[in-house]
Protein backbone atom coordinates (compact mmCIF):
# COMPACT_ATOMS: atom_id res chain seq x y z
CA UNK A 1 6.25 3.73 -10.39
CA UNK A 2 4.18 4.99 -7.67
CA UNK A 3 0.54 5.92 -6.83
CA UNK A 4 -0.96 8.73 -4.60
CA UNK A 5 -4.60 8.90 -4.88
CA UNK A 6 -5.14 10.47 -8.06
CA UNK A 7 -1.54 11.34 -8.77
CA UNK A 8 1.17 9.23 -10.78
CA UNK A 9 5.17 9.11 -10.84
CA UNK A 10 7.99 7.56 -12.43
CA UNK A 11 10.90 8.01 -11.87
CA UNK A 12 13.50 6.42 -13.84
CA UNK A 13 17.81 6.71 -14.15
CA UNK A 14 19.18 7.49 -17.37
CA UNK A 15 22.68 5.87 -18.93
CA UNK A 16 24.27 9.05 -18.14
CA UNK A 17 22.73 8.55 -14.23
CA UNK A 18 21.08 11.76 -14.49
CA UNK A 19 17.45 10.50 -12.64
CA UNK A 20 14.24 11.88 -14.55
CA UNK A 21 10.55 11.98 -13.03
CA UNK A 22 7.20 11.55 -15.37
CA UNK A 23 4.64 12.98 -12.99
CA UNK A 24 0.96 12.97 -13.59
CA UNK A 25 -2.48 12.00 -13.26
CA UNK A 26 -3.76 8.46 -12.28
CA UNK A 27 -5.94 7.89 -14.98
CA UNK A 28 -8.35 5.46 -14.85
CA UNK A 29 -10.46 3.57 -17.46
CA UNK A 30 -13.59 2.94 -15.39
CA UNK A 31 -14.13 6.37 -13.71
CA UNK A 32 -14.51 6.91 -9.98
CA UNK A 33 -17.98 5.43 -9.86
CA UNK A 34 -16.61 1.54 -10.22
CA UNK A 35 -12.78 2.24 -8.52
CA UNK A 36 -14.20 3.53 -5.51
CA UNK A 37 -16.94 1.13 -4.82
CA UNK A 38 -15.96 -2.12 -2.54
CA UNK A 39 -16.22 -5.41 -3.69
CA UNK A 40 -17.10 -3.74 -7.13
CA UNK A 41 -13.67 -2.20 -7.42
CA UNK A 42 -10.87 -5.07 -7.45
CA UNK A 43 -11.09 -6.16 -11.39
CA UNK A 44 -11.35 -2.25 -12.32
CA UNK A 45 -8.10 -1.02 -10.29
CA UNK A 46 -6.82 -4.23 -11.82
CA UNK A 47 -6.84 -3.34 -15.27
CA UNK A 48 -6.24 0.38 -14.64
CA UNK A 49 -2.84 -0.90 -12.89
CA UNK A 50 -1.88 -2.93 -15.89
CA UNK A 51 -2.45 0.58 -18.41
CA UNK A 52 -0.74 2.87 -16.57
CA UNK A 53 1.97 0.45 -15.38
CA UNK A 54 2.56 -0.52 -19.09
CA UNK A 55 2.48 3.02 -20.26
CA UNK A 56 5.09 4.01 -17.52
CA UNK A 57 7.69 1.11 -18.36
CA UNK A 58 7.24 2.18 -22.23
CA UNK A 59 7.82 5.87 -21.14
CA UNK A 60 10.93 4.75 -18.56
CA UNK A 61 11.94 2.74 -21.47
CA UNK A 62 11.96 5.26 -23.89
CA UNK A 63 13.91 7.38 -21.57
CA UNK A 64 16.59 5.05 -20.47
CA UNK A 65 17.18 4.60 -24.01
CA UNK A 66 17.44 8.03 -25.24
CA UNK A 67 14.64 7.18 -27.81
CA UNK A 68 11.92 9.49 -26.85
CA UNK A 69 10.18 9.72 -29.49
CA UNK A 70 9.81 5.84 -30.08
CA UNK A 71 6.96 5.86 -27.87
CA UNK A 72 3.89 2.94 -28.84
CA UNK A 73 0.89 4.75 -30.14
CA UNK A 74 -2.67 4.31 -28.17
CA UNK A 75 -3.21 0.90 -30.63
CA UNK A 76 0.22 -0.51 -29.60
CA UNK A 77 -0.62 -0.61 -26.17
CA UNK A 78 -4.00 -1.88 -26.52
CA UNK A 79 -2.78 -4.65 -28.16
CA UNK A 80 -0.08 -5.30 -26.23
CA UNK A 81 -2.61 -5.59 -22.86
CA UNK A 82 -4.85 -7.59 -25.07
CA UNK A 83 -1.68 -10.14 -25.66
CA UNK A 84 -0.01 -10.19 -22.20
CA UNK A 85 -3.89 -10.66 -20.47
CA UNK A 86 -4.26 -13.24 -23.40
CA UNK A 87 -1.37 -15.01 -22.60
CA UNK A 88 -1.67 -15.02 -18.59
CA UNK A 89 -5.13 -16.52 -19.32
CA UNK A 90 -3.87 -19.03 -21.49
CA UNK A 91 -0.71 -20.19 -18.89
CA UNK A 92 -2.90 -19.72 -16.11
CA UNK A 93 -6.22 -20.92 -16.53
CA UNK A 94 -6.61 -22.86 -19.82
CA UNK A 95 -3.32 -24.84 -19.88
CA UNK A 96 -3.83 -26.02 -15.80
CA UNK A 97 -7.28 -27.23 -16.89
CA UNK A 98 -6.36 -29.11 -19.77
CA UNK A 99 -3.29 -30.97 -17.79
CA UNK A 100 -5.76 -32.06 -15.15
CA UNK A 101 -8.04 -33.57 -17.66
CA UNK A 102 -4.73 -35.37 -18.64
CA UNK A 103 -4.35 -36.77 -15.28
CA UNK A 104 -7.89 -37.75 -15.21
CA UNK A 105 -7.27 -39.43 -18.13
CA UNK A 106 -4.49 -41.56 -16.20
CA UNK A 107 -7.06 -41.81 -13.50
CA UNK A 108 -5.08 -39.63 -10.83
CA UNK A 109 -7.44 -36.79 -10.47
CA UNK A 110 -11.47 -37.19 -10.42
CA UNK A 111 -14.07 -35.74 -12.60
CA UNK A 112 -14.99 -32.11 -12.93
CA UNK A 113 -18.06 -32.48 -10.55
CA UNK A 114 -16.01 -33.46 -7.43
CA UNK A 115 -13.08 -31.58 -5.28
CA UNK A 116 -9.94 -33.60 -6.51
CA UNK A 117 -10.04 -32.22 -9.98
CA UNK A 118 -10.22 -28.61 -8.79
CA UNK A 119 -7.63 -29.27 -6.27
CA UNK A 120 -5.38 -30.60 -9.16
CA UNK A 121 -6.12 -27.83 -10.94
CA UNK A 122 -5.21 -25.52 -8.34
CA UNK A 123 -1.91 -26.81 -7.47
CA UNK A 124 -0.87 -27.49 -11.00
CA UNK A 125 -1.62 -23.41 -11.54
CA UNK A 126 0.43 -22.84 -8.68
CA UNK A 127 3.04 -24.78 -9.54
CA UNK A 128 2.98 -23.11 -12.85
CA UNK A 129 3.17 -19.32 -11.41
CA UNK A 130 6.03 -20.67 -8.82
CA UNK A 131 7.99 -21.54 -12.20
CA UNK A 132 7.57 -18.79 -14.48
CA UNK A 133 9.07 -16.10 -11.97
CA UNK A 134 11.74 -18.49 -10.88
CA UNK A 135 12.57 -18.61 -14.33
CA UNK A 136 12.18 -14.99 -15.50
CA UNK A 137 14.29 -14.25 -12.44
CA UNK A 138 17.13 -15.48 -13.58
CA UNK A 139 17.01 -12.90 -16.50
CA UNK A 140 19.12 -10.13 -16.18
CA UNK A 141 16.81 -7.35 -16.55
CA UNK A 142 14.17 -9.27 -14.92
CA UNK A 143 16.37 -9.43 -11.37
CA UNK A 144 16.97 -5.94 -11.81
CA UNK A 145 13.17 -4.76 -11.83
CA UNK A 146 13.12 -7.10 -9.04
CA UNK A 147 15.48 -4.90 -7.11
CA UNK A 148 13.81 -2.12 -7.77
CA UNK A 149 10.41 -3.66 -6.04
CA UNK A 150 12.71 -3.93 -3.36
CA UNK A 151 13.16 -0.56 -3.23
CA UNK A 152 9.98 0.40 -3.48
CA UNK A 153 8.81 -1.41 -1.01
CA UNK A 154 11.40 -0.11 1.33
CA UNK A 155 10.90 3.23 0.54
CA UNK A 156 7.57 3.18 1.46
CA UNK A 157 7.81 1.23 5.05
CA UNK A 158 10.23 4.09 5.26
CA UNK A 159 7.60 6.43 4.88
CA UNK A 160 5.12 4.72 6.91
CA UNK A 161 7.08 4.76 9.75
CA UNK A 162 7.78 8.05 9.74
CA UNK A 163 11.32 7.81 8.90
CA UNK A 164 12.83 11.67 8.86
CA UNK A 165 14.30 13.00 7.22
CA UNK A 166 13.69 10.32 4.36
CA UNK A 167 16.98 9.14 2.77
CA UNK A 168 18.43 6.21 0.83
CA UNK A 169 20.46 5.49 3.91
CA UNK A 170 17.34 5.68 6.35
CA UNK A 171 14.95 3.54 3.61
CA UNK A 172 18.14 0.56 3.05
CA UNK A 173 17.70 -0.52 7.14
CA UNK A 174 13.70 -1.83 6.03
CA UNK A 175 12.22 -4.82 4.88
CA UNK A 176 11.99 -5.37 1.15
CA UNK A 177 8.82 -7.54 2.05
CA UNK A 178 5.77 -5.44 2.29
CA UNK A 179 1.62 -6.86 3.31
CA UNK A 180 0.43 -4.49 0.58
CA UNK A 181 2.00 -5.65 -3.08
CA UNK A 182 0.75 -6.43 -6.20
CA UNK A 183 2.69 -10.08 -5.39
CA UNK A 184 0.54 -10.65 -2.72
CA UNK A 185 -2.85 -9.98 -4.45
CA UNK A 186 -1.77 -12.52 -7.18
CA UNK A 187 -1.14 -15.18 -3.93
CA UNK A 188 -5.42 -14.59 -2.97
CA UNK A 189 -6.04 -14.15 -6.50
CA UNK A 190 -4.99 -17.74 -6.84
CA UNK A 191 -6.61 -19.12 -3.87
CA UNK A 192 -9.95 -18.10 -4.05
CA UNK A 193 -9.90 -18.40 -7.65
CA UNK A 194 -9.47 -23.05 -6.36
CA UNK A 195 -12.14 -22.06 -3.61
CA UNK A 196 -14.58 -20.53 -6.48
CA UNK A 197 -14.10 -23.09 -9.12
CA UNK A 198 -14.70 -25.66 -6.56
CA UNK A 199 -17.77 -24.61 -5.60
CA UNK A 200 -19.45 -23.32 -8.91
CA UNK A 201 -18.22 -25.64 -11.41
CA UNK A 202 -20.46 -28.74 -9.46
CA UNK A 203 -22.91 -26.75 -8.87
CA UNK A 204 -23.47 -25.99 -12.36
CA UNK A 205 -22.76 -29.41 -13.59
CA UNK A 206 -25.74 -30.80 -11.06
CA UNK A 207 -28.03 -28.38 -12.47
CA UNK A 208 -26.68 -28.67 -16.28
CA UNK A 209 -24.01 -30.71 -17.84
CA UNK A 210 -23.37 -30.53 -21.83
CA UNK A 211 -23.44 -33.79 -23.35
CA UNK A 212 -20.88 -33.20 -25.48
CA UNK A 213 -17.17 -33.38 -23.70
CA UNK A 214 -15.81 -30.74 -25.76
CA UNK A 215 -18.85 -28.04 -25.06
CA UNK A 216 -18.43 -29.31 -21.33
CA UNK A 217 -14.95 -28.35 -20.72
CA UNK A 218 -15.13 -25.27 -23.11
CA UNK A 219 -18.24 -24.60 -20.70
CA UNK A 220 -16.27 -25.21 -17.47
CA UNK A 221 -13.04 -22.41 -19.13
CA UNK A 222 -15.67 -19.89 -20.13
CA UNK A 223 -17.17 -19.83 -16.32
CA UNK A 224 -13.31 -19.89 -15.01
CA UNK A 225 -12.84 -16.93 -17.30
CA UNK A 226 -16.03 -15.66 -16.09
CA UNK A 227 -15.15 -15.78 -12.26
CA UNK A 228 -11.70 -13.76 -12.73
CA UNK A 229 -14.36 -10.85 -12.02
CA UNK A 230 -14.98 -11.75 -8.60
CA UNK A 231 -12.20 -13.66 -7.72
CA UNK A 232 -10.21 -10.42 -8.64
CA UNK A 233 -12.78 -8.44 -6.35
CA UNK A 234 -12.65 -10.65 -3.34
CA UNK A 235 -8.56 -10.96 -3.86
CA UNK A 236 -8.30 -6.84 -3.99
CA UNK A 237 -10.84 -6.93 -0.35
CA UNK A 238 -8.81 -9.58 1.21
CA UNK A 239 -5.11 -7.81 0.60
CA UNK A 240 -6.25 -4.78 2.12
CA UNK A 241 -8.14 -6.44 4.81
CA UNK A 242 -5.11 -8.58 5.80
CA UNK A 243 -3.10 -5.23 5.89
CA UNK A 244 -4.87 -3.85 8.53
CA UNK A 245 -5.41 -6.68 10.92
CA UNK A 246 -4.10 -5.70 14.45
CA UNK A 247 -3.65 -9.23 16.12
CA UNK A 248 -0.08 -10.17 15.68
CA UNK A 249 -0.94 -14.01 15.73
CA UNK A 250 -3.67 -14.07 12.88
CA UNK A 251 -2.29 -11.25 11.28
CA UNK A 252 1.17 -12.99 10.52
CA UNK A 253 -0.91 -16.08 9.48
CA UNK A 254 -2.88 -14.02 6.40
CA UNK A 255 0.32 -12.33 5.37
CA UNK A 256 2.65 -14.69 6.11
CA UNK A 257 2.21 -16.57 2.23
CA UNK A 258 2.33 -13.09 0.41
CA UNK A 259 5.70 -12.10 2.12
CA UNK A 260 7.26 -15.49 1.47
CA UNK A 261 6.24 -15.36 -2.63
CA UNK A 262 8.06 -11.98 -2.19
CA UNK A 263 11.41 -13.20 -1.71
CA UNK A 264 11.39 -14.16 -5.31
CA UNK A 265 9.65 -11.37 -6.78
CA UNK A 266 12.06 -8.85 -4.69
CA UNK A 267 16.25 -8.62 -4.32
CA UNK A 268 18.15 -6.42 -2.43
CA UNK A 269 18.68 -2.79 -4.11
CA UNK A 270 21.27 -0.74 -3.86
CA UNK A 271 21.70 2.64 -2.92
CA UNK A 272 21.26 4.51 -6.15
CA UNK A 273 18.04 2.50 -6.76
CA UNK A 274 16.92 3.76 -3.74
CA UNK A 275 17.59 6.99 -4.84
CA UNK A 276 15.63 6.34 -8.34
CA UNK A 277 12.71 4.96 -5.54
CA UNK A 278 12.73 7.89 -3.09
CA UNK A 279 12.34 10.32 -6.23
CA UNK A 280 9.48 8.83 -7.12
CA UNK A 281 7.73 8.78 -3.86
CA UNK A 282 8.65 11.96 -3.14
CA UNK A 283 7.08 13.17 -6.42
CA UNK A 284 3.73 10.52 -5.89
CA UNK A 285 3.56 12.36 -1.98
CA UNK A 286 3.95 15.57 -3.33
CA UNK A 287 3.63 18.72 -1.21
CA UNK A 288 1.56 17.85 1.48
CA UNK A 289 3.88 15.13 2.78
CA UNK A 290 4.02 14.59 6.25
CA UNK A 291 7.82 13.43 6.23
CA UNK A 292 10.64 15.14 4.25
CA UNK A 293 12.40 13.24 1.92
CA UNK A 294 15.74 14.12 0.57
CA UNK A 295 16.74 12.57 -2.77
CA UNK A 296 19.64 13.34 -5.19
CA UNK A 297 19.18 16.00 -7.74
CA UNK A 298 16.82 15.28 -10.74
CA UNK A 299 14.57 16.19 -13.78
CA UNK A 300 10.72 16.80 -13.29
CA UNK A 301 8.71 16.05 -16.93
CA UNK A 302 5.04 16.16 -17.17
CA UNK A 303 4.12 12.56 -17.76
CA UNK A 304 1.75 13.76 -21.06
CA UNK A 305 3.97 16.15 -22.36
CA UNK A 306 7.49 17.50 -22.54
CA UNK A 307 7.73 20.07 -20.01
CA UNK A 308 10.71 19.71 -17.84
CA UNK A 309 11.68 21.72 -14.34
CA UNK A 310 15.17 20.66 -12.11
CA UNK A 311 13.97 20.21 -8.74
CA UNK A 312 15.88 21.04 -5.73
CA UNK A 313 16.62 18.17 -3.77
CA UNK A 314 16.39 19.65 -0.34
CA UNK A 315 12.57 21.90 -0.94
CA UNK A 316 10.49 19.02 0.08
């Protein structure tokens, strides 16, 4: 899946290896007014990320499988965002606070009010997200969208550097690592997220503390729920910040983590999944690209409907 401004494609491979792309529009659930505003626009391009990358693996998915018209109604996916944000708050947030309470318990961390129990906190969340992709790598399927990140990203640096004319060949001799990914943002997602909580949650404990424990530390979850809003605002400002910095020294310092955590969220592809990538760029760039990329022969398909047009490899 790729985005272009306001345009959308997947492309996807079929059994048969016939390659099929869903092109469309980028739609959005907050409307240009919240997307396009900074520091306002991180949570919103968030969640608008999560619905259109969910409906595009349902659609690829459909595809792949022959099974069309198997595709989740508008509930089904509501739910199913509803569940997976659920859950990620649950692994991520909840269950990291509740262990460090455990190892204040066995006196190892301090009290909500100082640094040590946020610190605690964070690593234990880290610790958390370093396991769960190490472990959902080693799932088949799993590694294989992992190789197709790869692709993606290589595609793209491809692109960038004005690679021409754009082929699987030319896009295989880049990085899979790239400053600008959706791996990255989780990285400064998670580290401002420690940096927030450890300077809000004292704060409002010196002003107010519940005297119940319970209503404390269902206080303290709430306000960590509360802050994914900024902390997912700052995160989105900071990726694209650390993009563009121009000194080599501070610049490799800022992406530096972000590339690393991308060695397990990408593999090497290979070259028909650089194919699958290239058709979807190609389709996201559309006509006004600046670099002409060739890609194997495959099926065009509005992504809302059923209209379907070969293109010709070699017009763009």
């Amino acid at each position: 899946m790729m985005r272009n401004g306001p345009s959308l494609s997947v492309a996807v491979r079929k059994a048969d290896g016939e390659i099929i792309a869903l092109v469309g529009p980028w739609k959005s659930c907050f409307g240009p007014g919240l997307t396009e505003r900074r520091w306002l626009r991180g949570f919103p391009v968030l969640v608008d990320t999560l619905v259109n990358g969910v409906k595009a693996l349902n659609l690829s998915a459909a595809i792949a499988a022959e099974a069309e018209g198997q595709e989740i109604k508008g509930w089904h996916l509501a739910l199913t965002l509803l569940a997976a944000i659920g859950l990620a708050l649950l692994i991520f947030v909840v269950v990291p606070h509740l262990l460090t309470v455990g190892l204040n318990f066995l006196s190892i961390s301090g009290d909500m009010d100082g640094l040590s129990f946020h610190l605690w906190d964070g690593a234990l969340k880290f610790a958390m997200f370093l396991g769960y992709i190490a472990v959902i790598s080693l799932v088949p399927d799993i590694a294989r969208v992992f190789a197709y990140h790869g692709a993606e990203h290589k595609s793209i640096s491809a692109y960038e550097n004005r690679e021409d004319p754009l082929t699987p060949g030319a896009a295989a001799g880049y990085s899979r690592l790239h400053p600008r990914c959706g791996t990255t943002f989780l990285l400064f997602v998670l580290g401002i997220s420690i940096l927030l909580h450890a300077l809000t949650v004292p704060a409002l404990l010196y002003f107010w503390t519940p005297e119940s424990a319970l209503r404390k530390h269902a206080l303290i979850i709430f306000l960590k729920l509360l802050l994914m809003l900024p902390v997912s605002a700052l995160a989105y400002e900071a990726i694209r910040s650390a993009a563009r910095i121009k000194n080599p020294l501070f610049g490799f310092v800022m992406r530096a983590p972000g590339l690393a955590l991308q060695l397990l969220t990408t593999r090497e592809p290979d070259y028909r999944q650089l194919e699958v990538a290239l058709v979807a760029l190609r389709e996201a760039l559309g006509e006004d690209a600046e670099v002409r990329v060739s890609t194997a022969p495959y099926t065009r398909r509005d992504l809302y409907a059923a209209r379907e047009k070969t293109a010709d490899p070699e017009a763009l």
